[in-house]
PDB file of N, CA and C in Angstrom:
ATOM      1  N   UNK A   1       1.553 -13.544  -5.433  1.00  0.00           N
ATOM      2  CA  UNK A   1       0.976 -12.855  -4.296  1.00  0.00           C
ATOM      3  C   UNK A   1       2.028 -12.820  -3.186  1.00  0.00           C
ATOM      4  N   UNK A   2       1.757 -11.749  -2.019  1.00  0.00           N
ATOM      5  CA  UNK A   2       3.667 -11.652  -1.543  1.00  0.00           C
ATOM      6  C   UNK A   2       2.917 -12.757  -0.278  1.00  0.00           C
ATOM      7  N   UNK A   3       4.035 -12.425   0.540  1.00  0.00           N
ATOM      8  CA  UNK A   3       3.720 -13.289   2.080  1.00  0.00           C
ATOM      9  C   UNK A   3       2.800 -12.746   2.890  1.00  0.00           C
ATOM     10  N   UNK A   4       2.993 -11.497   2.492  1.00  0.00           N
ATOM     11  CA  UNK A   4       1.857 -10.747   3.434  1.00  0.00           C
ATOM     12  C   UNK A   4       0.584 -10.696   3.699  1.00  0.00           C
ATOM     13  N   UNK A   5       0.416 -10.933   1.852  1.00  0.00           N
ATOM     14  CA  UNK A   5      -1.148 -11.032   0.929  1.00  0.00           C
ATOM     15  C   UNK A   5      -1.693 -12.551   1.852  1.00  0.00           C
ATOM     16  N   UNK A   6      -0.861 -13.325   1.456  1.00  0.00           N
ATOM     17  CA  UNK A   6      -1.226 -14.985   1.911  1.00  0.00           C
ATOM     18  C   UNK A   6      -1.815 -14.922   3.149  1.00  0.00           C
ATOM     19  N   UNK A   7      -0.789 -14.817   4.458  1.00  0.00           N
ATOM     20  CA  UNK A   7      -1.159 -14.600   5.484  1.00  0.00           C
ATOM     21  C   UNK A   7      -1.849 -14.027   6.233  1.00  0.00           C
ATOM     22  N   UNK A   8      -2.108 -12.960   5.701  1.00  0.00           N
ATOM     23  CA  UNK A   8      -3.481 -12.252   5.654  1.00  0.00           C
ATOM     24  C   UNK A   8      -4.547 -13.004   5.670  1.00  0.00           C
ATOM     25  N   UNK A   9      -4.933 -13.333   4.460  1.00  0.00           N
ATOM     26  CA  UNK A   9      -6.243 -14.318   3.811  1.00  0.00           C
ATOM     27  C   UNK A   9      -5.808 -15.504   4.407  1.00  0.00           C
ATOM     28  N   UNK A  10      -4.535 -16.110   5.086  1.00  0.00           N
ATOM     29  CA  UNK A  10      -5.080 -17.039   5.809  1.00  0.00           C
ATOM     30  C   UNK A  10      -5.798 -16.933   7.279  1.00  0.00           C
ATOM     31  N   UNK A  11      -5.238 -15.647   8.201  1.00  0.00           N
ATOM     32  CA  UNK A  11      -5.934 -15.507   9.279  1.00  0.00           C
ATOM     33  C   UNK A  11      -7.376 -15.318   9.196  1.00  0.00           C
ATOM     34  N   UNK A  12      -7.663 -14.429   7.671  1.00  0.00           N
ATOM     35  CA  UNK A  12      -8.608 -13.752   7.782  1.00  0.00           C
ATOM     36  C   UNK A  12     -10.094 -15.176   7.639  1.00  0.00           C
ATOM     37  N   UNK A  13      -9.618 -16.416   7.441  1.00  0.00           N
ATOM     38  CA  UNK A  13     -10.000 -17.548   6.671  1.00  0.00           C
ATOM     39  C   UNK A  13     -10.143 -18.463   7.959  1.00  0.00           C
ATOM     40  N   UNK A  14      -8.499 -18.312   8.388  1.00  0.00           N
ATOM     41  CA  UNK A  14      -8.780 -19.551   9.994  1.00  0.00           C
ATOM     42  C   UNK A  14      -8.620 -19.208  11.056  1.00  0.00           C
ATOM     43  N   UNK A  15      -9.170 -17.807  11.219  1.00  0.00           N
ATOM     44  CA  UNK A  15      -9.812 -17.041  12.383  1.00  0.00           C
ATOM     45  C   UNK A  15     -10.638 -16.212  12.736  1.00  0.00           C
ATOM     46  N   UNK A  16     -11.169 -16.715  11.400  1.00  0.00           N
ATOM     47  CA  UNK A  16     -12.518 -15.873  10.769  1.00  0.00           C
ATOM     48  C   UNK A  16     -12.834 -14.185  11.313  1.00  0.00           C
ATOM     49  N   UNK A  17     -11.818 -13.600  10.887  1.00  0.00           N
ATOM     50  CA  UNK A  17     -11.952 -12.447  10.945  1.00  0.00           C
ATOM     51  C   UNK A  17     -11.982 -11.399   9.986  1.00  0.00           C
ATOM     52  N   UNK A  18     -11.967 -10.066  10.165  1.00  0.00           N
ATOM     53  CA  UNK A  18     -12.579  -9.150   9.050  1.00  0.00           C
ATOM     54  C   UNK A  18     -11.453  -8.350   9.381  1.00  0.00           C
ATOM     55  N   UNK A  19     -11.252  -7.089   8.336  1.00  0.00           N
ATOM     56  CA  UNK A  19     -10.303  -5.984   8.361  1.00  0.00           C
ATOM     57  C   UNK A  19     -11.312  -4.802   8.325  1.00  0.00           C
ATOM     58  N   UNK A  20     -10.798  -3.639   9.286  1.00  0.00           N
ATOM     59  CA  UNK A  20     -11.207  -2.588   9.572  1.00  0.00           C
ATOM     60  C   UNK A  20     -11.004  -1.554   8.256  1.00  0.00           C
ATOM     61  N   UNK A  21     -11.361  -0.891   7.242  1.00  0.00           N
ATOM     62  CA  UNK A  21     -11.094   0.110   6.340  1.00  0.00           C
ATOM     63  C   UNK A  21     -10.274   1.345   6.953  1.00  0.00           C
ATOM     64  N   UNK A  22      -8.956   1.297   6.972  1.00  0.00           N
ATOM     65  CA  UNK A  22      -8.332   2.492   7.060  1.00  0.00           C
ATOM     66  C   UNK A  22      -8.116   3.958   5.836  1.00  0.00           C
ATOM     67  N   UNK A  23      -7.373   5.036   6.711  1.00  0.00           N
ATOM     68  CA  UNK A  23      -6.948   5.960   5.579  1.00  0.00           C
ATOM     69  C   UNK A  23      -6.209   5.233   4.578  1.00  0.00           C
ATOM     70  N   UNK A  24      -5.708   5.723   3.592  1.00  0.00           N
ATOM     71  CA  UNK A  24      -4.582   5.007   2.477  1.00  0.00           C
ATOM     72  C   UNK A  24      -3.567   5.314   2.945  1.00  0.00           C
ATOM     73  N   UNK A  25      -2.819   3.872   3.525  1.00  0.00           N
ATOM     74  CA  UNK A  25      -1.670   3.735   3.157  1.00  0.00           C
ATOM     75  C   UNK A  25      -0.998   3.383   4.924  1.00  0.00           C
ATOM     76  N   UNK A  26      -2.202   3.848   5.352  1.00  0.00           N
ATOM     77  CA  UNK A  26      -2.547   3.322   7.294  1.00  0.00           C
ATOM     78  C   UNK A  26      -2.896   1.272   7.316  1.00  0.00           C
ATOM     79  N   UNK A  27      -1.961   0.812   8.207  1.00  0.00           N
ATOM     80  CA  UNK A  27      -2.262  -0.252   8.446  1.00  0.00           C
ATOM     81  C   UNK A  27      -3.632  -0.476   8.329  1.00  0.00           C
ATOM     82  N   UNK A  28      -4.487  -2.142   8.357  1.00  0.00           N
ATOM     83  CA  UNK A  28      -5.850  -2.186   8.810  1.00  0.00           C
ATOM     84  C   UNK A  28      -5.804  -2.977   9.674  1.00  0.00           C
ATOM     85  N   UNK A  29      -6.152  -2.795  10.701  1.00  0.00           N
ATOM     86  CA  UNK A  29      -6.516  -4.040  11.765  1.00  0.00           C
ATOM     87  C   UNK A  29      -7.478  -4.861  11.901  1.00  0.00           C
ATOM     88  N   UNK A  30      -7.132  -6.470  11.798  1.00  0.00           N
ATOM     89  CA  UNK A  30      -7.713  -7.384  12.125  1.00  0.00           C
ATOM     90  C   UNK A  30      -8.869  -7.622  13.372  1.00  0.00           C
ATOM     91  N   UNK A  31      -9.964  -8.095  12.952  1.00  0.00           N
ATOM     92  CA  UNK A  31     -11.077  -8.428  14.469  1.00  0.00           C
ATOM     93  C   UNK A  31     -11.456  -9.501  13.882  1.00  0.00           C
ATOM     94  N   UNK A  32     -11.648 -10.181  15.211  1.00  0.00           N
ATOM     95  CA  UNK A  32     -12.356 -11.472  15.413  1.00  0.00           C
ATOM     96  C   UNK A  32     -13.951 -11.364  14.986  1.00  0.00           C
ATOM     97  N   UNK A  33     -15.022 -12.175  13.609  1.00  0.00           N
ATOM     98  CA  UNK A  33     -15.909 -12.305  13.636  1.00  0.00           C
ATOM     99  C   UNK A  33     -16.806 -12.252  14.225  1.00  0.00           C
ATOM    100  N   UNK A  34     -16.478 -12.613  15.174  1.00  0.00           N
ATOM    101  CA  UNK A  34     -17.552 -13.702  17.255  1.00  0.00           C
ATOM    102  C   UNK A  34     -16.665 -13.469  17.980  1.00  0.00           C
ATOM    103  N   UNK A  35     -17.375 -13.094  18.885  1.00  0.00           N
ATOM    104  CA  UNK A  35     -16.827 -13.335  20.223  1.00  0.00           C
ATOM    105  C   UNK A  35     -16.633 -14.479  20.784  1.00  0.00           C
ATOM    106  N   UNK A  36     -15.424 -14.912  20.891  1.00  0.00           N
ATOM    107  CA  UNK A  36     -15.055 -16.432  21.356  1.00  0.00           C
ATOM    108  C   UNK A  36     -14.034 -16.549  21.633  1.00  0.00           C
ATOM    109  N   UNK A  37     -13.467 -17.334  21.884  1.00  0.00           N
ATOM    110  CA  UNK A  37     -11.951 -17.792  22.452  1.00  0.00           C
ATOM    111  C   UNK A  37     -10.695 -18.470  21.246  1.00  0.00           C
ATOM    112  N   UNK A  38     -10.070 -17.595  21.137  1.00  0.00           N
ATOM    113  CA  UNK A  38      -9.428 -18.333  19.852  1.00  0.00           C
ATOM    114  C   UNK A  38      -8.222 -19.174  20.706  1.00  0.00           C
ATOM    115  N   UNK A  39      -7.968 -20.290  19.723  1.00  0.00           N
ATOM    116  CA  UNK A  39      -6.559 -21.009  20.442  1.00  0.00           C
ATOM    117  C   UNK A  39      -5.338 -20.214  20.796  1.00  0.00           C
ATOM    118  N   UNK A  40      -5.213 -20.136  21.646  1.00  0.00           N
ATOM    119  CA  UNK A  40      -4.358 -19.604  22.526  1.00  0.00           C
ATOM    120  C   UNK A  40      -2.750 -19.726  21.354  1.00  0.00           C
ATOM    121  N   UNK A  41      -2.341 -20.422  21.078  1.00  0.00           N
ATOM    122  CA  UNK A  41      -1.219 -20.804  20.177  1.00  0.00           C
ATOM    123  C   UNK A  41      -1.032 -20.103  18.392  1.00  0.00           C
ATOM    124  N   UNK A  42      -2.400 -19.844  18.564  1.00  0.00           N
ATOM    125  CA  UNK A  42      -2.360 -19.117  17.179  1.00  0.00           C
ATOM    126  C   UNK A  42      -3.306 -17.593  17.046  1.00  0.00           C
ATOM    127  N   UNK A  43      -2.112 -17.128  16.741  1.00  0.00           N
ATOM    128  CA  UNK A  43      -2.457 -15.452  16.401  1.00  0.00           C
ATOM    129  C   UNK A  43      -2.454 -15.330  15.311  1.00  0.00           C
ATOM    130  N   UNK A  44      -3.372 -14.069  14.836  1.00  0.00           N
ATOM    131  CA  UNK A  44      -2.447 -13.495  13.557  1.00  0.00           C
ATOM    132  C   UNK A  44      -1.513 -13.066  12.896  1.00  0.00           C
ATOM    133  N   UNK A  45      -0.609 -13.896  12.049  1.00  0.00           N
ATOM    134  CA  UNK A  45       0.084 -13.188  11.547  1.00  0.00           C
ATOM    135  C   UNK A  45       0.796 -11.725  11.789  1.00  0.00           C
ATOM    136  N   UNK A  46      -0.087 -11.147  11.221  1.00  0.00           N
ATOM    137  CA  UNK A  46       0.422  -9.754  11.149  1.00  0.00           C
ATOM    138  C   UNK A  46      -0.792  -9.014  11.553  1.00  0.00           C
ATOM    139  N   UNK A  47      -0.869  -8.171  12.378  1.00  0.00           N
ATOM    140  CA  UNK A  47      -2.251  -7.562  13.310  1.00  0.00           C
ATOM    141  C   UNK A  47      -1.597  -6.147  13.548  1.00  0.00           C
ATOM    142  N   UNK A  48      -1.633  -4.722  12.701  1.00  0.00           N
ATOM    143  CA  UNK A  48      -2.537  -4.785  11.631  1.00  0.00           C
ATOM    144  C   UNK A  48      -1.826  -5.521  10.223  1.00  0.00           C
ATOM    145  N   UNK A  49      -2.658  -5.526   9.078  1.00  0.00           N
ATOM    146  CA  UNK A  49      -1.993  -5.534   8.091  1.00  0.00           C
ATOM    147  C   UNK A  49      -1.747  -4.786   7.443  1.00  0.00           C
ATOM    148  N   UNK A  50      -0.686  -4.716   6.701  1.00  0.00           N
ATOM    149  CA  UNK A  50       0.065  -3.310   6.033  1.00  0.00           C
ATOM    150  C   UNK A  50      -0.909  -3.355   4.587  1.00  0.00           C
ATOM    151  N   UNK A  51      -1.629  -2.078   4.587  1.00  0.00           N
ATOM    152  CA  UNK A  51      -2.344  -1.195   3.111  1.00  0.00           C
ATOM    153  C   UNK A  51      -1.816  -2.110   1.970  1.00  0.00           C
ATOM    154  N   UNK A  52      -0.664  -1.996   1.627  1.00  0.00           N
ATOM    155  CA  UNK A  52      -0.175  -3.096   0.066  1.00  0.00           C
ATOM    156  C   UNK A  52      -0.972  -4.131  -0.053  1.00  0.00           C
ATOM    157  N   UNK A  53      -0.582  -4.981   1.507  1.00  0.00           N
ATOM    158  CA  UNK A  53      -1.121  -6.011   0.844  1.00  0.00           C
ATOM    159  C   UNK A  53      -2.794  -6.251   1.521  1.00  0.00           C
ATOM    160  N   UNK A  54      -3.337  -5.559   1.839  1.00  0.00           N
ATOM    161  CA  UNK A  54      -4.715  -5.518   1.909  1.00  0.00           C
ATOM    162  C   UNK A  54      -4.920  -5.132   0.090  1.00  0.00           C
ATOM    163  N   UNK A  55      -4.561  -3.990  -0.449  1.00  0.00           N
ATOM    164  CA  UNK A  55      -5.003  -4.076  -1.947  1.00  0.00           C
ATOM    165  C   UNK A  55      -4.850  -4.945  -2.428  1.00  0.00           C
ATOM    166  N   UNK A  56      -3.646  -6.058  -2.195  1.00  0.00           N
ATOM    167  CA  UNK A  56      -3.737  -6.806  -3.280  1.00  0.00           C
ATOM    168  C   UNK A  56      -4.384  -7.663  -3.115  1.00  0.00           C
ATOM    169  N   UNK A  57      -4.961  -7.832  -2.230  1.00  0.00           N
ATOM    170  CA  UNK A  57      -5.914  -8.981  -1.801  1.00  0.00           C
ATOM    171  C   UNK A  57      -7.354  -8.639  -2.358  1.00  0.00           C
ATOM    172  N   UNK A  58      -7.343  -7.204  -2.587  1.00  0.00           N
ATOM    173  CA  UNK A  58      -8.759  -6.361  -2.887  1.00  0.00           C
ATOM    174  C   UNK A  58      -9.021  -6.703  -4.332  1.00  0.00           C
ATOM    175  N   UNK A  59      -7.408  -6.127  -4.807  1.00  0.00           N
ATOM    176  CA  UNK A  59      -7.222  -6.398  -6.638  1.00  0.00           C
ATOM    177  C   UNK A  59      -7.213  -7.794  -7.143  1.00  0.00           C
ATOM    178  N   UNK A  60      -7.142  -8.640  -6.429  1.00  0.00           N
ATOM    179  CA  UNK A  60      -7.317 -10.443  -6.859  1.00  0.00           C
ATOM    180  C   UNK A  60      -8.576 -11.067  -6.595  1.00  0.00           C
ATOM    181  N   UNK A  61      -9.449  -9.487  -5.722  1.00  0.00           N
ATOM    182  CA  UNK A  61     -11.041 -10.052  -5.602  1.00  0.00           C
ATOM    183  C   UNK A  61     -11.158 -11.612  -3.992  1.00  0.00           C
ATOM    184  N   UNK A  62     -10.269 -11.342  -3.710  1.00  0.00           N
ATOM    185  CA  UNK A  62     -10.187 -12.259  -2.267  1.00  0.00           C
ATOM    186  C   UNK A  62     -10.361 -11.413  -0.824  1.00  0.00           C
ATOM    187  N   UNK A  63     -11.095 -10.430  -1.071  1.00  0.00           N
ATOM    188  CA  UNK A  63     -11.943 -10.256   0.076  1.00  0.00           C
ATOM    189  C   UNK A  63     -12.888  -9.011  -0.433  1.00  0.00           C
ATOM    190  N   UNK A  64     -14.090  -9.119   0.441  1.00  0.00           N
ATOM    191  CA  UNK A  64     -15.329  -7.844   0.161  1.00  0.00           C
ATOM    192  C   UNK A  64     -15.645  -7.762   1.312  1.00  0.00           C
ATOM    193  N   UNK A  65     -16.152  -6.128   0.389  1.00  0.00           N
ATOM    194  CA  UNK A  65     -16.778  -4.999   1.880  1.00  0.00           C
ATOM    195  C   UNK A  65     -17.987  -6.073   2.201  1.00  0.00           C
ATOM    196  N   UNK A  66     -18.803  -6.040   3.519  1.00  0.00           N
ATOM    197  CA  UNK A  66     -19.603  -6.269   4.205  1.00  0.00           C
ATOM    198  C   UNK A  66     -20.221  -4.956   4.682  1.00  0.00           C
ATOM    199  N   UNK A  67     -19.450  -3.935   4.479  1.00  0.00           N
ATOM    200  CA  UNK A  67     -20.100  -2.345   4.995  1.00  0.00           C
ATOM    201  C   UNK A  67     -19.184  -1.684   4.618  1.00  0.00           C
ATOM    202  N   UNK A  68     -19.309  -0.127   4.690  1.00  0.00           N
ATOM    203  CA  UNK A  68     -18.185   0.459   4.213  1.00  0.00           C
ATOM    204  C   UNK A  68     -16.913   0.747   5.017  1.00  0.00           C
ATOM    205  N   UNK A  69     -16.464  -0.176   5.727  1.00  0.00           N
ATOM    206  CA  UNK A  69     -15.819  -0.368   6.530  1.00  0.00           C
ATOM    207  C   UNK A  69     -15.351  -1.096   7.275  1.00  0.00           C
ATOM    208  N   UNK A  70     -15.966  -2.761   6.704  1.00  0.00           N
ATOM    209  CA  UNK A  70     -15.706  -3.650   7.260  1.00  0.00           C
ATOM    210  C   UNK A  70     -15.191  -4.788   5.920  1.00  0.00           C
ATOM    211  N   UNK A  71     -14.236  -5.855   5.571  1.00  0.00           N
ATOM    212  CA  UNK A  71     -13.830  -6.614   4.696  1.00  0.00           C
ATOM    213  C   UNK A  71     -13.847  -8.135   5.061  1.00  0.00           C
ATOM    214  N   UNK A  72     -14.006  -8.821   4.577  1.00  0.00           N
ATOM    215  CA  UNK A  72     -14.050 -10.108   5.086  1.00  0.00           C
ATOM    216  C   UNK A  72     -13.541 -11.117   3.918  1.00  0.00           C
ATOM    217  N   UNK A  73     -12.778 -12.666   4.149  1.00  0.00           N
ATOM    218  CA  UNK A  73     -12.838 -13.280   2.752  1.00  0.00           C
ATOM    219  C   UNK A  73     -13.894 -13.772   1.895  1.00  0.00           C
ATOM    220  N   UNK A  74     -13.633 -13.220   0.347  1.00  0.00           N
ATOM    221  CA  UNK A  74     -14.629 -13.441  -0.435  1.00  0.00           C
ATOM    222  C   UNK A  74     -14.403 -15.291  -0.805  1.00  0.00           C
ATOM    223  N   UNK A  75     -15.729 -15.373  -1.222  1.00  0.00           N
ATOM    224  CA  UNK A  75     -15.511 -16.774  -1.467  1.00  0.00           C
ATOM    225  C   UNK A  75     -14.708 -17.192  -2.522  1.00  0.00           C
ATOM    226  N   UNK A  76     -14.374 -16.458  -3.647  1.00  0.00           N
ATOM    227  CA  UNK A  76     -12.766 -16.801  -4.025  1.00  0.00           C
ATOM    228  C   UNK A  76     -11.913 -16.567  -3.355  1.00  0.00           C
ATOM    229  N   UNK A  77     -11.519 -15.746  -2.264  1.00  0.00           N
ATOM    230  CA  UNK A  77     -10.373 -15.748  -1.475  1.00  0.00           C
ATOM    231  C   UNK A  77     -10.646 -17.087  -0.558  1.00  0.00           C
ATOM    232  N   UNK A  78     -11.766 -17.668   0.247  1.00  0.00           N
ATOM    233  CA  UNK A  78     -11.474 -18.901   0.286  1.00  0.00           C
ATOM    234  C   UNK A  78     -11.591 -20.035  -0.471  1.00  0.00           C
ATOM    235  N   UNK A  79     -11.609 -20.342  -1.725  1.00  0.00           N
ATOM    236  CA  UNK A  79     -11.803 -20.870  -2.377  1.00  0.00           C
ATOM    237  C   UNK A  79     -10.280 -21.216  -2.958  1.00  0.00           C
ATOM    238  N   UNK A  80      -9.347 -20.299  -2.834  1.00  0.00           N
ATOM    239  CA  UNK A  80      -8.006 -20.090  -3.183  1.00  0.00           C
ATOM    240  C   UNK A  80      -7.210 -20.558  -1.798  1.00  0.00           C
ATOM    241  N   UNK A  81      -7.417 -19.794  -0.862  1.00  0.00           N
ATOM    242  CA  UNK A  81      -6.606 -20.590   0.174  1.00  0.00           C
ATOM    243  C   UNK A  81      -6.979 -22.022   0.433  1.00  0.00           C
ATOM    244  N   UNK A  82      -8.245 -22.408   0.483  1.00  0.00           N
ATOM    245  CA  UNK A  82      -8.342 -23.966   0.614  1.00  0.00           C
ATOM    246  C   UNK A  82      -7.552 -24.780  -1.077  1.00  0.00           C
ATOM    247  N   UNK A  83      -7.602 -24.175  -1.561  1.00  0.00           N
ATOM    248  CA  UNK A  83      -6.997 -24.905  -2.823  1.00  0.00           C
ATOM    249  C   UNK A  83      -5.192 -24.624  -3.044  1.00  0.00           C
ATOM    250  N   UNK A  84      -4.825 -23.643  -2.563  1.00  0.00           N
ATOM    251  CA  UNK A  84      -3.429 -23.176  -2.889  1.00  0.00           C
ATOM    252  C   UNK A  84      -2.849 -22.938  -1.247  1.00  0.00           C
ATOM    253  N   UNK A  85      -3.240 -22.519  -0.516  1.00  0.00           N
ATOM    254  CA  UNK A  85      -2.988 -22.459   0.960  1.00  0.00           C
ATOM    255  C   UNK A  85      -3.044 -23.584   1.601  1.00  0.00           C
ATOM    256  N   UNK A  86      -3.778 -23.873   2.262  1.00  0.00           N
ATOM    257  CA  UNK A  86      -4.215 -24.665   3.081  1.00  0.00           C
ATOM    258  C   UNK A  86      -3.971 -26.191   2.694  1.00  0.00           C
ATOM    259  N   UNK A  87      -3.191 -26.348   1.444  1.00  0.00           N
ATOM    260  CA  UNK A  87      -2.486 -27.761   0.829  1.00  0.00           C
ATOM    261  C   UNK A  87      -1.263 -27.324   1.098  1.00  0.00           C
ATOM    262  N   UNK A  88      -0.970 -26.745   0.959  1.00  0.00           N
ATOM    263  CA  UNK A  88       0.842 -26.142   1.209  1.00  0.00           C
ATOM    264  C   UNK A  88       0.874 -26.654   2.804  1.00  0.00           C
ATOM    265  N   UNK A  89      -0.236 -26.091   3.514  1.00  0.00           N
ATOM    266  CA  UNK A  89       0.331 -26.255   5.241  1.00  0.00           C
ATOM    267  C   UNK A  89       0.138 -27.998   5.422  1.00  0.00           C
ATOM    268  N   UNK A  90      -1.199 -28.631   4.649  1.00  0.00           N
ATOM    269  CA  UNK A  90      -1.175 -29.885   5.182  1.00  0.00           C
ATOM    270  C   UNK A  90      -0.196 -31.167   4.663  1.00  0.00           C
ATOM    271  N   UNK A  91       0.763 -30.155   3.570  1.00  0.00           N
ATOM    272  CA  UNK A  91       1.660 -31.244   2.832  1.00  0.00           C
ATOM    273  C   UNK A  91       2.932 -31.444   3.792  1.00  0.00           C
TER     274      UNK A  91
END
């Protein structure tokens, strides 16, 4: 999975946010779940994310529609970053 894919599904995971459905091949931009205050020190990654790696995140089944236009992580996509992600950052 590239860097892009990862980081993605990690913001999308520990900033609980969703991706907007663009045209093909148009960035998607990231939103915050809730309205709230995120830590000041941590952004997303990459805001929007580039089309590639939103598919491949689509094609590995690590995130679903919520509407036709809204994406969020599927519970194998967190199920994968807490197991393959989120050990990488706490090692």
């Amino acid at each position: 999975m590239s860097g892009a894919s990862l980081h993605a599904l990690r913001d999308l995971v520990e900033l609980q946010m969703y991706l907007v459905a663009q045209s093909q091949n148009t960035p998607w931009p990231l939103l915050p779940r809730r309205k709230r205050e995120q830590k000041e020190d941590r952004v997303p990654y990459s805001n929007p994310v580039e089309a590639n790696a939103v598919r491949e995140l689509m094609y590995a089944g690590f995130i679903e529609a919520t509407s036709s236009r809204t994406f969020i992580a599927s519970k194998s996509g967190i199920q994968f970053y807490e197991r393959e992600i989120k050990n990488r950052i706490s090692a």
